[in-house]
C-alpha atoms as a PDB file:
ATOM      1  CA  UNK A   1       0.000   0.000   0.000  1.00  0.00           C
ATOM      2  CA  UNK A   2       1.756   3.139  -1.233  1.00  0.00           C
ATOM      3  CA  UNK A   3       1.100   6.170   1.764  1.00  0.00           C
ATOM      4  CA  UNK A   4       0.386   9.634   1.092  1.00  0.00           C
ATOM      5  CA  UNK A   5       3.040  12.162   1.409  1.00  0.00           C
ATOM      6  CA  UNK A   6       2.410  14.701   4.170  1.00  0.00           C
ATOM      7  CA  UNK A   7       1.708  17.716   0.981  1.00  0.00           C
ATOM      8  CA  UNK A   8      -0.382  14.816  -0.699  1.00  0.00           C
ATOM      9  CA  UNK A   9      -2.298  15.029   2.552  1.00  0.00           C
ATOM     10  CA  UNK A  10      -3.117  18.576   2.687  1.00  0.00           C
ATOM     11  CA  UNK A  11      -3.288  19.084  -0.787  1.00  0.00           C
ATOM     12  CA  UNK A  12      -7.284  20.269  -1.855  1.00  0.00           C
ATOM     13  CA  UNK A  13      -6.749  20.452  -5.293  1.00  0.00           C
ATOM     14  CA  UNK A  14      -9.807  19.359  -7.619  1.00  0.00           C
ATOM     15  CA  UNK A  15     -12.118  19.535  -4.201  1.00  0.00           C
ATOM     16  CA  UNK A  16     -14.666  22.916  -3.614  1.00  0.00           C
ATOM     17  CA  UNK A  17     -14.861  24.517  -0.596  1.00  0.00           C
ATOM     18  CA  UNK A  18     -18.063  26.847   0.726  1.00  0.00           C
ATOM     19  CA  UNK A  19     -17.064  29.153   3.394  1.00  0.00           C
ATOM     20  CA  UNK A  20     -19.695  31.436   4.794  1.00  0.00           C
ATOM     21  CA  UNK A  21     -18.969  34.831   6.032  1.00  0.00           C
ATOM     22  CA  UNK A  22     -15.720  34.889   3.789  1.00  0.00           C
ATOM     23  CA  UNK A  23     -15.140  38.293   4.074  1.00  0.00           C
ATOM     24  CA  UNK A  24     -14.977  39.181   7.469  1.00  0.00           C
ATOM     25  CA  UNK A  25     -11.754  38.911   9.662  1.00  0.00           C
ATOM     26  CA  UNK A  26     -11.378  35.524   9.723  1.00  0.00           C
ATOM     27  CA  UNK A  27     -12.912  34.376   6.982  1.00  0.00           C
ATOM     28  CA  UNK A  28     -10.431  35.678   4.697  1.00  0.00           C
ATOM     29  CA  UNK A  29      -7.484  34.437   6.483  1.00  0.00           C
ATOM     30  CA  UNK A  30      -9.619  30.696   5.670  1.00  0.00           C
ATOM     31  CA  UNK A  31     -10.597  31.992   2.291  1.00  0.00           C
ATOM     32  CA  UNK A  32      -6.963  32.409   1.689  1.00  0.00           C
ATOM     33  CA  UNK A  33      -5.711  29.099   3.328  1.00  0.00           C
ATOM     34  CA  UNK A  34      -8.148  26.791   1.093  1.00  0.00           C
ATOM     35  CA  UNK A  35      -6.790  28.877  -1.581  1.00  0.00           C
ATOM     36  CA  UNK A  36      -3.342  28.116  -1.124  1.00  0.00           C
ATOM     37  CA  UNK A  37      -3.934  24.539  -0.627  1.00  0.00           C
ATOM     38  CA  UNK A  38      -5.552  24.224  -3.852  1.00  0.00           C
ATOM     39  CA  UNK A  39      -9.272  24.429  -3.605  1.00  0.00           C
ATOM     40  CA  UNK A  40     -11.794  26.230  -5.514  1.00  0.00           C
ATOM     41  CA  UNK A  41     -13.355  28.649  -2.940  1.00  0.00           C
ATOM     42  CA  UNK A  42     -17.215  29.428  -3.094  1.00  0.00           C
ATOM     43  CA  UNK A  43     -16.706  32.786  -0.464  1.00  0.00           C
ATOM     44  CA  UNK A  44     -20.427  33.232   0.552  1.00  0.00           C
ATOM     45  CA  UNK A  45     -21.230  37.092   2.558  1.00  0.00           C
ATOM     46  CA  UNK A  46     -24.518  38.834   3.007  1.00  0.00           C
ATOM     47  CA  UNK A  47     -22.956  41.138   0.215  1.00  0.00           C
ATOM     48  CA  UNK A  48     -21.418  40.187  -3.016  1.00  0.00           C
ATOM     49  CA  UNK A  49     -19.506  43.174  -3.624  1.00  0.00           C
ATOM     50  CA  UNK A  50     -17.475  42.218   0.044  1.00  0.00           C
ATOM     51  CA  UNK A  51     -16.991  38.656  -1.085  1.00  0.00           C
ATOM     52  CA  UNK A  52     -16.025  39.530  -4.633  1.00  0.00           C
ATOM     53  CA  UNK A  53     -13.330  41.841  -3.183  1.00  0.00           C
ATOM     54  CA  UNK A  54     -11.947  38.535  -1.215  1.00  0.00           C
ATOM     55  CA  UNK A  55     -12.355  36.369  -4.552  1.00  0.00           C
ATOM     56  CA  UNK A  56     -10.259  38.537  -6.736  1.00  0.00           C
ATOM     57  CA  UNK A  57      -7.246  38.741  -3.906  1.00  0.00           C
ATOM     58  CA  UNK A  58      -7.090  34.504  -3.784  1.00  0.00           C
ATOM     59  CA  UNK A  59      -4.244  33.006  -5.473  1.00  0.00           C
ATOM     60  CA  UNK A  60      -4.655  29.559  -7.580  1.00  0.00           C
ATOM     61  CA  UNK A  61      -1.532  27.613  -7.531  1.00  0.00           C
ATOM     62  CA  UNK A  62      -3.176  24.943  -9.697  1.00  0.00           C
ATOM     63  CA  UNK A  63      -5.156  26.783 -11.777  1.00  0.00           C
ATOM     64  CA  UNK A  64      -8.737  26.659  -9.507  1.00  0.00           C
ATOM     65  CA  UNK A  65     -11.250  28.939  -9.682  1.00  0.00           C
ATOM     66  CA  UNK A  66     -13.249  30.811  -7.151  1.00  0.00           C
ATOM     67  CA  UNK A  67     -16.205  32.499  -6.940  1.00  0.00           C
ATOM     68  CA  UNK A  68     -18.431  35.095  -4.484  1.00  0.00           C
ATOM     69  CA  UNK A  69     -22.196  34.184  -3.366  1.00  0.00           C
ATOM     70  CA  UNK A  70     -24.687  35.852  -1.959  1.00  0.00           C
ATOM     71  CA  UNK A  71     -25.515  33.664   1.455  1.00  0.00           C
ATOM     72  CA  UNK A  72     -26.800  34.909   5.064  1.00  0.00           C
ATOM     73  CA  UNK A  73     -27.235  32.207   7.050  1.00  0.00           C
ATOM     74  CA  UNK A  74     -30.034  33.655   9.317  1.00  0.00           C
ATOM     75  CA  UNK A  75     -32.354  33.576   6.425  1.00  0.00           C
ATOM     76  CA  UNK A  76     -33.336  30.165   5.323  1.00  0.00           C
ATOM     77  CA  UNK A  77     -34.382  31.135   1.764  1.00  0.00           C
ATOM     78  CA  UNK A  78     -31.027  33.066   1.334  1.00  0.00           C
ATOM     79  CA  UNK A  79     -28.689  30.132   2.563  1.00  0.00           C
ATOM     80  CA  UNK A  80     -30.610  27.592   0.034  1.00  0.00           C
ATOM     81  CA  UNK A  81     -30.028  30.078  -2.709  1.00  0.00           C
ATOM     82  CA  UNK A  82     -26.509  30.772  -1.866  1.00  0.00           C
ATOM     83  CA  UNK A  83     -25.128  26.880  -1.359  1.00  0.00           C
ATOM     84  CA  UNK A  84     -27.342  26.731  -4.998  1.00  0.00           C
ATOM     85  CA  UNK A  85     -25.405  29.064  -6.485  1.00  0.00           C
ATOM     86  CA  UNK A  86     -22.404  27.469  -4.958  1.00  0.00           C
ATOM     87  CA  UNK A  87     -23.192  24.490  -7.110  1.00  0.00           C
ATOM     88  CA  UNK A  88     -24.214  26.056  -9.836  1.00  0.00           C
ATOM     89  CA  UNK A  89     -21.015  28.151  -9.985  1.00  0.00           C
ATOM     90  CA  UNK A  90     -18.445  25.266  -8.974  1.00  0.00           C
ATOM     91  CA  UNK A  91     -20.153  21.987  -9.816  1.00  0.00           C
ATOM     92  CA  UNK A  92     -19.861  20.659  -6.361  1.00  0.00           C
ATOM     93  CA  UNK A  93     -19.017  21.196  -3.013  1.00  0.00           C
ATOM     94  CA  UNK A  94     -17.015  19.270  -0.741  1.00  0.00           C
ATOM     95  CA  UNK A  95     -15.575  21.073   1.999  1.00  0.00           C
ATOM     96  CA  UNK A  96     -18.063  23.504   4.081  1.00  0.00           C
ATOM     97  CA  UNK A  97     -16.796  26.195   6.568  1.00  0.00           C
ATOM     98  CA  UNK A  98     -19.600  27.149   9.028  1.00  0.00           C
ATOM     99  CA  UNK A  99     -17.650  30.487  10.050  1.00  0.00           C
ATOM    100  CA  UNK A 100     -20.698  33.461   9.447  1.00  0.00           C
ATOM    101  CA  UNK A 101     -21.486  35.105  12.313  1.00  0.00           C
ATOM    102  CA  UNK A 102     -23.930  38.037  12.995  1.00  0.00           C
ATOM    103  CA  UNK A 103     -25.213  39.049  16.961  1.00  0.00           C
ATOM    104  CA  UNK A 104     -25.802  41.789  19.075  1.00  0.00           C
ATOM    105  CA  UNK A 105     -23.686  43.747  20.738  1.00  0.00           C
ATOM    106  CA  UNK A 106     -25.921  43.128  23.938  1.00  0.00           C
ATOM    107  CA  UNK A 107     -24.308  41.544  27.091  1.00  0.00           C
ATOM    108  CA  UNK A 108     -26.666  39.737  30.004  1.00  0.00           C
ATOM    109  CA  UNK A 109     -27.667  43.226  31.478  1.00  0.00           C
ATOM    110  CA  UNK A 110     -29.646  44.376  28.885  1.00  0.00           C
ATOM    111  CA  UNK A 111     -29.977  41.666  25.734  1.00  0.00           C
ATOM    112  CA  UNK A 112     -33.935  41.434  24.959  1.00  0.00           C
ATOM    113  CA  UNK A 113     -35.542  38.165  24.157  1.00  0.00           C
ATOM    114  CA  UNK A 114     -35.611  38.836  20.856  1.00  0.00           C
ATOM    115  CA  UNK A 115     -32.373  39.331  20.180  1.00  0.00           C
ATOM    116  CA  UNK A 116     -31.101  36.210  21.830  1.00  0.00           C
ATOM    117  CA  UNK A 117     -32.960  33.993  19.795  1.00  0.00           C
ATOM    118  CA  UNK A 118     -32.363  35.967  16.787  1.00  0.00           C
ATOM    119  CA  UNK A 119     -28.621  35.115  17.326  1.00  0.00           C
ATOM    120  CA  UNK A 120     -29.236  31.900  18.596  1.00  0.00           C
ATOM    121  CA  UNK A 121     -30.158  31.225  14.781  1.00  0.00           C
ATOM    122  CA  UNK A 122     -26.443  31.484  13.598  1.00  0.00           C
ATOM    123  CA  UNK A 123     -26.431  27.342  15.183  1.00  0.00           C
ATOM    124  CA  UNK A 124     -29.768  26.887  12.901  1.00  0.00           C
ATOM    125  CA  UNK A 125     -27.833  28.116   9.860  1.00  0.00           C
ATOM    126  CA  UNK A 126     -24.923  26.396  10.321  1.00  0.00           C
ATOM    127  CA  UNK A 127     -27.189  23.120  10.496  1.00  0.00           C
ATOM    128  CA  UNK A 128     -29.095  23.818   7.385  1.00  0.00           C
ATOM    129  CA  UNK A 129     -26.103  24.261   5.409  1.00  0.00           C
ATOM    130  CA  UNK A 130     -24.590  21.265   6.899  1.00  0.00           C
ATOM    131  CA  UNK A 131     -27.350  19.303   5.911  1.00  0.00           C
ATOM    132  CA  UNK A 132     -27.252  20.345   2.547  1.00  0.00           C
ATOM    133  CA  UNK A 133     -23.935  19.652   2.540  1.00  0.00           C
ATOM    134  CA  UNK A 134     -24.202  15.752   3.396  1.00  0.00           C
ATOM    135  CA  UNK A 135     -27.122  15.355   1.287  1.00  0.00           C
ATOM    136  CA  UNK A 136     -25.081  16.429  -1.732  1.00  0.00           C
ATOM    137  CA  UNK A 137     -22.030  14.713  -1.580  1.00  0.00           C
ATOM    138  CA  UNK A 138     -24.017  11.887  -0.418  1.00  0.00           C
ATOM    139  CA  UNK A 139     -25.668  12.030  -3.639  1.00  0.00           C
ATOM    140  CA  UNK A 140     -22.450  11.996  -5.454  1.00  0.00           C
ATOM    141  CA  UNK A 141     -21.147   9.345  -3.882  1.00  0.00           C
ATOM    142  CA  UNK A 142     -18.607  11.259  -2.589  1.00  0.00           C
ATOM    143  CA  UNK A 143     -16.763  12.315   0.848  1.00  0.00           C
ATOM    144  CA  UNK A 144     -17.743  15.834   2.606  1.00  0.00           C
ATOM    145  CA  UNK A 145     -16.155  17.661   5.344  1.00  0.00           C
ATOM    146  CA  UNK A 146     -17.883  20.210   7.709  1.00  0.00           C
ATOM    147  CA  UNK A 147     -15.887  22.368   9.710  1.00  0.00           C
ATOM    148  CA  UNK A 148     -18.152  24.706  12.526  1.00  0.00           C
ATOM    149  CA  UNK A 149     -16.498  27.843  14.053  1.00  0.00           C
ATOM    150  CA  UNK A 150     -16.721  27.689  17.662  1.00  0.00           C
ATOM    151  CA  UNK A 151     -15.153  29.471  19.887  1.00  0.00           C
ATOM    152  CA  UNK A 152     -13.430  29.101  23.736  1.00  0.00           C
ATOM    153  CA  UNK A 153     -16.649  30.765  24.932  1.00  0.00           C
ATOM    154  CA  UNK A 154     -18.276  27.537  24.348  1.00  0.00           C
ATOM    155  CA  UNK A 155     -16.463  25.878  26.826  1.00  0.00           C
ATOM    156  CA  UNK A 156     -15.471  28.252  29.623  1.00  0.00           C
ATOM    157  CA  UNK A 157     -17.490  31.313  30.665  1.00  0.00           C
ATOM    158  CA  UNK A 158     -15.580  34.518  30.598  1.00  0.00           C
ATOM    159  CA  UNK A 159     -13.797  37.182  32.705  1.00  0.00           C
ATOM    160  CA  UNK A 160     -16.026  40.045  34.093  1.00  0.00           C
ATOM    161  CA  UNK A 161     -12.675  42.355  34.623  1.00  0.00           C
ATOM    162  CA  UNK A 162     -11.766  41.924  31.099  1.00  0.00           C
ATOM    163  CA  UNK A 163     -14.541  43.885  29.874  1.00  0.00           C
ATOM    164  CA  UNK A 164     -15.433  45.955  32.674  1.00  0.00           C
ATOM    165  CA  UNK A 165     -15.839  49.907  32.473  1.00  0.00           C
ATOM    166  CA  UNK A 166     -14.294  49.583  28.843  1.00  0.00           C
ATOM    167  CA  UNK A 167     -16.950  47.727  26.808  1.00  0.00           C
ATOM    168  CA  UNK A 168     -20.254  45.262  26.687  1.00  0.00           C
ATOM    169  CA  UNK A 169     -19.518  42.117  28.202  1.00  0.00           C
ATOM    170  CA  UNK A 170     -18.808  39.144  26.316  1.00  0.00           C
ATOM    171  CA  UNK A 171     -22.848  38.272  25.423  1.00  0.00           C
ATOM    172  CA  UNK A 172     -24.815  35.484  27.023  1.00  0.00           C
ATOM    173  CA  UNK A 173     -26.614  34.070  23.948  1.00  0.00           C
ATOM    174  CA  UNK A 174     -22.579  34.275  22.072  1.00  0.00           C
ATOM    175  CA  UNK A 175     -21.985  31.838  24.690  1.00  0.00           C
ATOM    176  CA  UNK A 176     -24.605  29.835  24.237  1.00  0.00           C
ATOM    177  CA  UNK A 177     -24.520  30.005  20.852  1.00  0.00           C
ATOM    178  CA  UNK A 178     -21.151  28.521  20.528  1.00  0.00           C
ATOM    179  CA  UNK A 179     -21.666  25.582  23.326  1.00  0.00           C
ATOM    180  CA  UNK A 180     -24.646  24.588  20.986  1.00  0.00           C
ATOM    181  CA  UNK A 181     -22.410  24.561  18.205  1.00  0.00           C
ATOM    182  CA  UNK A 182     -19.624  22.319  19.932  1.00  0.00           C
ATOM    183  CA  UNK A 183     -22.226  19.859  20.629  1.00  0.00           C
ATOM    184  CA  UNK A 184     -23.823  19.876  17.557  1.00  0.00           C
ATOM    185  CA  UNK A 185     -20.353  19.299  16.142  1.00  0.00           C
ATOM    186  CA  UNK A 186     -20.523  15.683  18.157  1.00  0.00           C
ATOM    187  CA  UNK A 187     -23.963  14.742  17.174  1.00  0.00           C
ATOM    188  CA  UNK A 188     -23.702  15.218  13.308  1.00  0.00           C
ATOM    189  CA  UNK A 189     -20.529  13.545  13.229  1.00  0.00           C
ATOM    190  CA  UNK A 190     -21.850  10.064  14.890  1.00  0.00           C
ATOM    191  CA  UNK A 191     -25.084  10.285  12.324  1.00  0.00           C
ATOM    192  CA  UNK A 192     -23.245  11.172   9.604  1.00  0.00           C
ATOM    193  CA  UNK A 193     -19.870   9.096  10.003  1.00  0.00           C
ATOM    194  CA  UNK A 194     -21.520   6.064   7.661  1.00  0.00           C
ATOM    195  CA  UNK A 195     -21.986   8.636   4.931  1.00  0.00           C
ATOM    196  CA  UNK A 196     -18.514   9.213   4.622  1.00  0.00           C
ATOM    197  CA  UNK A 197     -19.074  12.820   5.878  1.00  0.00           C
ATOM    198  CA  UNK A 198     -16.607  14.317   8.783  1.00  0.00           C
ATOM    199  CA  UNK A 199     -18.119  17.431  11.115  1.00  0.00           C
ATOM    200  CA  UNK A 200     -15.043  19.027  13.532  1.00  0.00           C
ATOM    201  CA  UNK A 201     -15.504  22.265  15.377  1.00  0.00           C
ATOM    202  CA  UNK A 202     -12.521  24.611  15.297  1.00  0.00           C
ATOM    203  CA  UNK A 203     -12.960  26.738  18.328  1.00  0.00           C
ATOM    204  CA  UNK A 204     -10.961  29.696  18.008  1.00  0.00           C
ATOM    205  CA  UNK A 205      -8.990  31.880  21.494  1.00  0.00           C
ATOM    206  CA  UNK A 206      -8.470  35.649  21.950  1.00  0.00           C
ATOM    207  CA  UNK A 207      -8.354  36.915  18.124  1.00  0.00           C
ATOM    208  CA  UNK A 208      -9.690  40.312  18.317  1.00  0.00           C
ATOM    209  CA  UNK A 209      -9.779  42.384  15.169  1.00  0.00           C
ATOM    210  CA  UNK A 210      -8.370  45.994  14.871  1.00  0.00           C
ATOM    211  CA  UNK A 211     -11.294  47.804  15.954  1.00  0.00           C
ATOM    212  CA  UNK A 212     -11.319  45.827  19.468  1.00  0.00           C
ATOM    213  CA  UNK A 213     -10.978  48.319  22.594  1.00  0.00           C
ATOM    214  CA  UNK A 214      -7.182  48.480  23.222  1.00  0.00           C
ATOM    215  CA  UNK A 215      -8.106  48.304  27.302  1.00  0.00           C
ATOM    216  CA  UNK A 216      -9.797  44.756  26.553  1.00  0.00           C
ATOM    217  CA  UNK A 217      -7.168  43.541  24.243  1.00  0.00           C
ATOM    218  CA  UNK A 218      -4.145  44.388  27.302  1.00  0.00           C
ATOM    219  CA  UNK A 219      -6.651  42.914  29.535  1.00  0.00           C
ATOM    220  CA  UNK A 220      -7.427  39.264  27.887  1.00  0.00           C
ATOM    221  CA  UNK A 221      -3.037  39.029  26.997  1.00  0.00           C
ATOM    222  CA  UNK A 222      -2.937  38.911  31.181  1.00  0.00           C
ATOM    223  CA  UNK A 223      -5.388  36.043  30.992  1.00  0.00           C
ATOM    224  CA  UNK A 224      -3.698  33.849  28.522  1.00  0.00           C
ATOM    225  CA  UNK A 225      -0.405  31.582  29.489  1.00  0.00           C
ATOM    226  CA  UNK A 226       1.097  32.893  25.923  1.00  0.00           C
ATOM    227  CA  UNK A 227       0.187  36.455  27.235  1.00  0.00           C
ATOM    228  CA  UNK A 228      -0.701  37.785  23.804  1.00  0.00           C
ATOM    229  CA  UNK A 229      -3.631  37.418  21.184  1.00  0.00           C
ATOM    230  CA  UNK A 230      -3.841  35.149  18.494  1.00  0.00           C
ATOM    231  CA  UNK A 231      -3.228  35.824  14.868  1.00  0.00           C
ATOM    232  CA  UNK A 232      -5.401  34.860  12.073  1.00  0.00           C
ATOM    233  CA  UNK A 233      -2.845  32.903  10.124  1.00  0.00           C
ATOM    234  CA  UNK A 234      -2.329  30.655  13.470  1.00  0.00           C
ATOM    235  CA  UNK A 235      -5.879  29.178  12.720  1.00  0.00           C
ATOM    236  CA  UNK A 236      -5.298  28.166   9.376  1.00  0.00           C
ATOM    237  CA  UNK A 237      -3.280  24.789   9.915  1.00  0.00           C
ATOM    238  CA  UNK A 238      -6.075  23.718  11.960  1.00  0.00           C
ATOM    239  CA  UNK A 239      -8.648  24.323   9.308  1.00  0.00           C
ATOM    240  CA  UNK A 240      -6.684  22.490   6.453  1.00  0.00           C
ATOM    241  CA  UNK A 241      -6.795  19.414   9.350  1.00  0.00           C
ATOM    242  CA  UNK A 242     -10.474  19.467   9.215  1.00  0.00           C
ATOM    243  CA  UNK A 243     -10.513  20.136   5.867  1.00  0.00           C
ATOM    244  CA  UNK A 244      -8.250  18.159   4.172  1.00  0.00           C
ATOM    245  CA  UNK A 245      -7.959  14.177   4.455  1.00  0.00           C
ATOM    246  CA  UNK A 246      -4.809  14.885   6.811  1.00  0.00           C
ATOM    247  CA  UNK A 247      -7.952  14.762   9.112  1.00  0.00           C
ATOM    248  CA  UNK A 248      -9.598  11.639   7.329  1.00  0.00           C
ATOM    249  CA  UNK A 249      -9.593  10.125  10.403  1.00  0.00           C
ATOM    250  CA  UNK A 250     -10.821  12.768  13.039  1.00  0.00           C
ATOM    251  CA  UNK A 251     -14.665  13.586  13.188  1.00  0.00           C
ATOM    252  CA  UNK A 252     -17.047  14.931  16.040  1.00  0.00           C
ATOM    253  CA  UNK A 253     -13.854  16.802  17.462  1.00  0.00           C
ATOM    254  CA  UNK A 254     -13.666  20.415  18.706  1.00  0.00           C
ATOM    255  CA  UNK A 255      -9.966  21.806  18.427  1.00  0.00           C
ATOM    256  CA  UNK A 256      -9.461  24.575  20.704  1.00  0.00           C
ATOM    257  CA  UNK A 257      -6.464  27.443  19.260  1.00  0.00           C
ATOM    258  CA  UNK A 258      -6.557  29.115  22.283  1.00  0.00           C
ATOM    259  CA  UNK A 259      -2.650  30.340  23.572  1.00  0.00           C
ATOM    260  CA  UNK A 260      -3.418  27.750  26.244  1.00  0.00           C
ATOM    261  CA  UNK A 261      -6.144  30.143  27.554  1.00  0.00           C
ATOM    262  CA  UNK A 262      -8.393  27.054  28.558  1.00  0.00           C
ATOM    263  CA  UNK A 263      -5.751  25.237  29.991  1.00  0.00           C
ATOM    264  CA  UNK A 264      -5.503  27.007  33.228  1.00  0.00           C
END
């Protein structure tokens, strides 16, 4: 039996991967990653113009192409269309990336019921699209990967003194939201594992963007054993893990890229 090479491994050439929420400050870092490693990347936002900015920047080292789509996945209708006109635009997908992510700046103080379940619907999204996901490679015959964005928040609560007098504290239903997500991650994966389909969670640390309150940012480095934040790039081995059949043997996981900041 000849083995794979460790590039073999990684290597997504020929495969399609749908990321949602592509051009936010994450998702570009991913977008980028799957790039490099040869897929074709689908980059799904809430506004074409935003994810056709991210298309054009990609590189294609073997020649792939990518495309932008219209997806939000807190509207049903709108993430059918989009994973649609992933298809439609690609031929297939293989790889999904549940990273969109839309909620209120509303901590436990003051967050209405509405707006907790209206961000609790990110999780129904990201199992839609899943869904879809399996049921089309399923009916190719074919092996799928789903990779969910978590987060550290789903699996410790957070520091009070890290946010207070600076900014809204880190928000209940986010919380919530990404424990749900983690455990989702488990259940898909046993139902699914017969289908040939893998579903990991990859739950990022402390990566705030640029507009985060400096006060917060000095605040969280004192809470993590690395004693600085995370940069995008640092994610990006993980995903191609999930992603790639380097992880052909890893389902229902959640990876945690964290500094060490759950390890205390």
């Amino acid at each position: 039996m000849t083995q794979s090479t460790v590039p073999q491994l990684f290597d997504l050439t020929g495969r399609v991967a749908l990321i949602t929420g592509g051009s936010g400050y994450l998702g570009r870092s991913f977008s980028r990653a799957l790039a490099e490693a040869g897929a074709s990347v689908v980059v799904g936002s809430r506004a074409r113009e935003r994810a056709q900015e991210v298309v054009d920047e990609l590189p294609s080292p073997g020649g792939a192409r990518h495309h932008a789509v219209v997806l939000d996945q807190l509207d049903e209708d709108s993430l059918n269309a989009g994973f649609d006109a992933a298809i439609a635009a690609a031929g297939q997908v293989d790889v999904l990336i549940n990273n969109g992510q839309q909620g209120h700046a509303l901590d436990l103080t003051d967050v209405t019921g509405d707006a907790f379940s209206k961000d609790l619907q990110n999780v129904t999204g990201y199992f839609l699209l899943a869904r879809r996901l399996r049921d089309h490679v399923v009916g190719r015959n074919a092996p799928g990967s789903v990779v969910m964005i978590g987060s550290m928040y789903g699996v410790v609560g957070s520091y009070p003194d890290a946010y207070a007098g600076v900014c809204t504290a880190s928000p209940v239903q986010y919380h919530a939201l990404k424990g749900g997500i983690i455990h989702m991650t488990r259940h898909l994966a046993v139902y699914w594992a017969r289908d040939k389909v893998r579903v990991n969670c990859l739950s990022p640390g402390p990566f705030p963007n640029e507009n985060a309150p400096q006060e917060m940012v000095e605040r969280l480095k004192t809470k993590s054993p690395m004693g600085r934040m995370g940069l995008p790039e640092e994610l990006n081995g993980s995903l191609l893990l999930f992603a790639s059949d380097a992880g052909s043997y890893i389902t229902g996981q959640n990876l945690l890229v964290d500094g060490g900041w759950t390890s205390w």
